[in-house]
N, C-alpha and C. Protein backbone atom coordinates (compact mmCIF):
# COMPACT_ATOMS: atom_id res chain seq x y z
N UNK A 1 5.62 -23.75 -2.77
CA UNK A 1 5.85 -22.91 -1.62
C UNK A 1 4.50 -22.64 -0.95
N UNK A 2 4.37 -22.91 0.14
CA UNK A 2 3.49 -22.58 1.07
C UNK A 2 3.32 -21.25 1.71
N UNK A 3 2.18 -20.49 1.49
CA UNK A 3 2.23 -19.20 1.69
C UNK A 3 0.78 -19.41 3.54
N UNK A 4 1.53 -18.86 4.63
CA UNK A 4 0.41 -18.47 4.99
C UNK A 4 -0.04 -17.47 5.20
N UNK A 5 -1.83 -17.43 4.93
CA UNK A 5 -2.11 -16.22 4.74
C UNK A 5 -2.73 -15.25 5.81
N UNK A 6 -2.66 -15.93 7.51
CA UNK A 6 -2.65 -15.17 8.31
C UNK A 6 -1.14 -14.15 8.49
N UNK A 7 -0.39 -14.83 8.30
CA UNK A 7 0.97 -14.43 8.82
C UNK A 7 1.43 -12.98 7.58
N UNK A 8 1.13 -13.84 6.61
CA UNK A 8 1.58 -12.67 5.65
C UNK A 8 0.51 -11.53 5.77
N UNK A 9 -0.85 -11.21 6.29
CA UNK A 9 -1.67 -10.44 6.83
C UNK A 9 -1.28 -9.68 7.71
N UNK A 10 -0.78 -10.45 8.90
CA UNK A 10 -0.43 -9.60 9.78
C UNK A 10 0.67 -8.63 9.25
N UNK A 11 1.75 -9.44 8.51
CA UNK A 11 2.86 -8.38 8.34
C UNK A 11 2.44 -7.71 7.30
N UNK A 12 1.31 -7.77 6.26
CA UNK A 12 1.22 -6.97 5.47
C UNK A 12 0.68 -5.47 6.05
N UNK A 13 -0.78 -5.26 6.90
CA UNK A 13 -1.42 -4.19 7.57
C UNK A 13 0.00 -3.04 8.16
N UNK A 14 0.78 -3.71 9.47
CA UNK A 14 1.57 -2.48 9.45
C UNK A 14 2.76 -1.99 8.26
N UNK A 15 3.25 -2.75 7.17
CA UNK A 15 3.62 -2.51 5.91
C UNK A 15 2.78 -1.00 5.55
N UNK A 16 1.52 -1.70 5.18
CA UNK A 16 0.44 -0.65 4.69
C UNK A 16 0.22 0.89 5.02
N UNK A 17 0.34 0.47 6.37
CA UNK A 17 -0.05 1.43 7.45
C UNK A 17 1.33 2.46 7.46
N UNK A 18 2.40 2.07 7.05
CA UNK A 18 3.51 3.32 7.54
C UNK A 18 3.81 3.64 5.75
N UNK A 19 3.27 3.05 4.78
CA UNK A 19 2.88 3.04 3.45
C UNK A 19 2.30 4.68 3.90
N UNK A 20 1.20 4.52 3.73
CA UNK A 20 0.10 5.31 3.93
C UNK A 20 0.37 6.84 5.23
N UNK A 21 1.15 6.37 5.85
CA UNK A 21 1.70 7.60 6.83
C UNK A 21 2.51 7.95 5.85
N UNK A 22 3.62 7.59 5.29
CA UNK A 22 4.90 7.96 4.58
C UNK A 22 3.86 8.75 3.36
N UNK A 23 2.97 8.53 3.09
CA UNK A 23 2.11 9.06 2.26
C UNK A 23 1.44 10.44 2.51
N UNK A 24 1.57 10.62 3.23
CA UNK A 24 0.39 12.00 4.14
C UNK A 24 -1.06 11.58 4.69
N UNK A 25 -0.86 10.52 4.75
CA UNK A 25 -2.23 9.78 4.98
C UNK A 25 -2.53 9.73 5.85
N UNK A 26 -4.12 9.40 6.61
CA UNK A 26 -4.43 9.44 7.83
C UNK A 26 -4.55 7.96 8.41
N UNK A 27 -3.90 7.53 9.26
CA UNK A 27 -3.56 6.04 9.58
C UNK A 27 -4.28 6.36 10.79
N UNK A 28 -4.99 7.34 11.25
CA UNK A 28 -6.23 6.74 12.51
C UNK A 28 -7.33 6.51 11.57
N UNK A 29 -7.43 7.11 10.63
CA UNK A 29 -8.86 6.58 9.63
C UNK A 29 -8.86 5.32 9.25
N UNK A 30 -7.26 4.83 8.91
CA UNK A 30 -7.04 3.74 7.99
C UNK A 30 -7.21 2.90 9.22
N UNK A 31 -6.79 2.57 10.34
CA UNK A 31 -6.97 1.85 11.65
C UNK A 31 -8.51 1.65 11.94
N UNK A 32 -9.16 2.51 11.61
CA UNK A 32 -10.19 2.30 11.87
C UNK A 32 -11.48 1.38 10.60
N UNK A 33 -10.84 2.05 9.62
CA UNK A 33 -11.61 1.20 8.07
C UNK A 33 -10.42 1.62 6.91
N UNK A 34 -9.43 0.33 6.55
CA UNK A 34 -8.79 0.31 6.02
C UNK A 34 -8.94 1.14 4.09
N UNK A 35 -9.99 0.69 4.64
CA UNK A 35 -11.07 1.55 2.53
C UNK A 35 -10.92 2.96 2.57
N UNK A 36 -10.59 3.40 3.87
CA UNK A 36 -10.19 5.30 3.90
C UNK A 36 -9.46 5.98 3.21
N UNK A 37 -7.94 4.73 2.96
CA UNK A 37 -6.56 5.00 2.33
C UNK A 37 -6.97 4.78 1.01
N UNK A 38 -8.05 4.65 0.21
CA UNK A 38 -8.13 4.39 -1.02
C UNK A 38 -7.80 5.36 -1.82
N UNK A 39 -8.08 6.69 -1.24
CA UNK A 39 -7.70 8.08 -1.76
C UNK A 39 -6.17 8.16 -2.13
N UNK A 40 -5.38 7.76 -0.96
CA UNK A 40 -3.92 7.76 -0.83
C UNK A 40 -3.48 7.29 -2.00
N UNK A 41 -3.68 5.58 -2.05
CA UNK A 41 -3.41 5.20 -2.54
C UNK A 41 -3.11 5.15 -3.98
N UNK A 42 -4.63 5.49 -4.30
CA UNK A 42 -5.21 5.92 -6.08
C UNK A 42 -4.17 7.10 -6.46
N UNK A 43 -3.80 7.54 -5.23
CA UNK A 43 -3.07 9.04 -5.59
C UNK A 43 -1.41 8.83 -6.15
N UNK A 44 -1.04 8.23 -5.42
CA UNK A 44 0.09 7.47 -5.97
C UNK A 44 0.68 6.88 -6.85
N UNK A 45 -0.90 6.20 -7.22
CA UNK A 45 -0.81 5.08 -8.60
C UNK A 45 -1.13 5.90 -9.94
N UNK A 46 -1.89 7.24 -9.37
CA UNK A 46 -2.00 8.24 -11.07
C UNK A 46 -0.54 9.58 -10.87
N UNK A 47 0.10 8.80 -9.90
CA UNK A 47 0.89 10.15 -9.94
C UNK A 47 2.40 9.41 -10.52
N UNK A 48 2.65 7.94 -10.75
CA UNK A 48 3.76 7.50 -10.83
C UNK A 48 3.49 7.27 -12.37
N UNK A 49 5.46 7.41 -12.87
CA UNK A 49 5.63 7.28 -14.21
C UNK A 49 5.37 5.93 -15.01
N UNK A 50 4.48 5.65 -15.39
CA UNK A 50 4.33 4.45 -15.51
C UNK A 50 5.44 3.98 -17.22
N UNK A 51 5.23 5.01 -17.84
CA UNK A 51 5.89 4.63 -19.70
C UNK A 51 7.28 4.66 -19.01
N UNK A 52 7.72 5.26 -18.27
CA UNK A 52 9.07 4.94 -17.64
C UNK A 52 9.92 3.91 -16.75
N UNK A 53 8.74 2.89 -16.42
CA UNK A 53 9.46 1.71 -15.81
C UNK A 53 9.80 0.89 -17.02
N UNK A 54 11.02 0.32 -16.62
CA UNK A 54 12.20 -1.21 -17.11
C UNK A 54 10.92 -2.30 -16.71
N UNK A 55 10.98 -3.18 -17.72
CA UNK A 55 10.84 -5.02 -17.29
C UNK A 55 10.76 -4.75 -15.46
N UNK A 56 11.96 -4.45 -14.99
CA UNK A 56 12.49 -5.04 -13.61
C UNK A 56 11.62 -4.32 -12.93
N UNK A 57 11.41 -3.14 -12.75
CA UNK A 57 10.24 -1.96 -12.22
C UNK A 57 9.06 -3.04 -11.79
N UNK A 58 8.37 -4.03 -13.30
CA UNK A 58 6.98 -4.15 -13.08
C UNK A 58 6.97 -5.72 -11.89
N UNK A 59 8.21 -6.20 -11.58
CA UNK A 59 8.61 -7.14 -10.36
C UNK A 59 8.33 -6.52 -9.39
């Protein structure tokens, strides 16, 4: 399978971007230097149950 990786770029950023709003996040910071949302992000990843995901979860 052929992946390209402009295309999947483009659709990944606004993905990210309403990620990161849906988050409380500031998406004029992140628009401006995407490394802003790192806070967001990290925040998410120590706040989710991790001993509680199934096999299927880590897909």
């Amino acid at each position: 399978m052929d992946v390209d990786i402009e295309e999947w770029a483009s659709g990944a950023r606004p993905a990210i971007r309403d990620l990161i709003d849906g988050l409380g996040g500031d998406v004029e910071a992140f628009d401006a230097d995407p490394l802003s949302a790192v806070g967001v992000l990290d925040d998410l990843i120590n706040r989710m149950p991790w001993r509680e995901f199934e096999e299927d979860d880590w897909a």
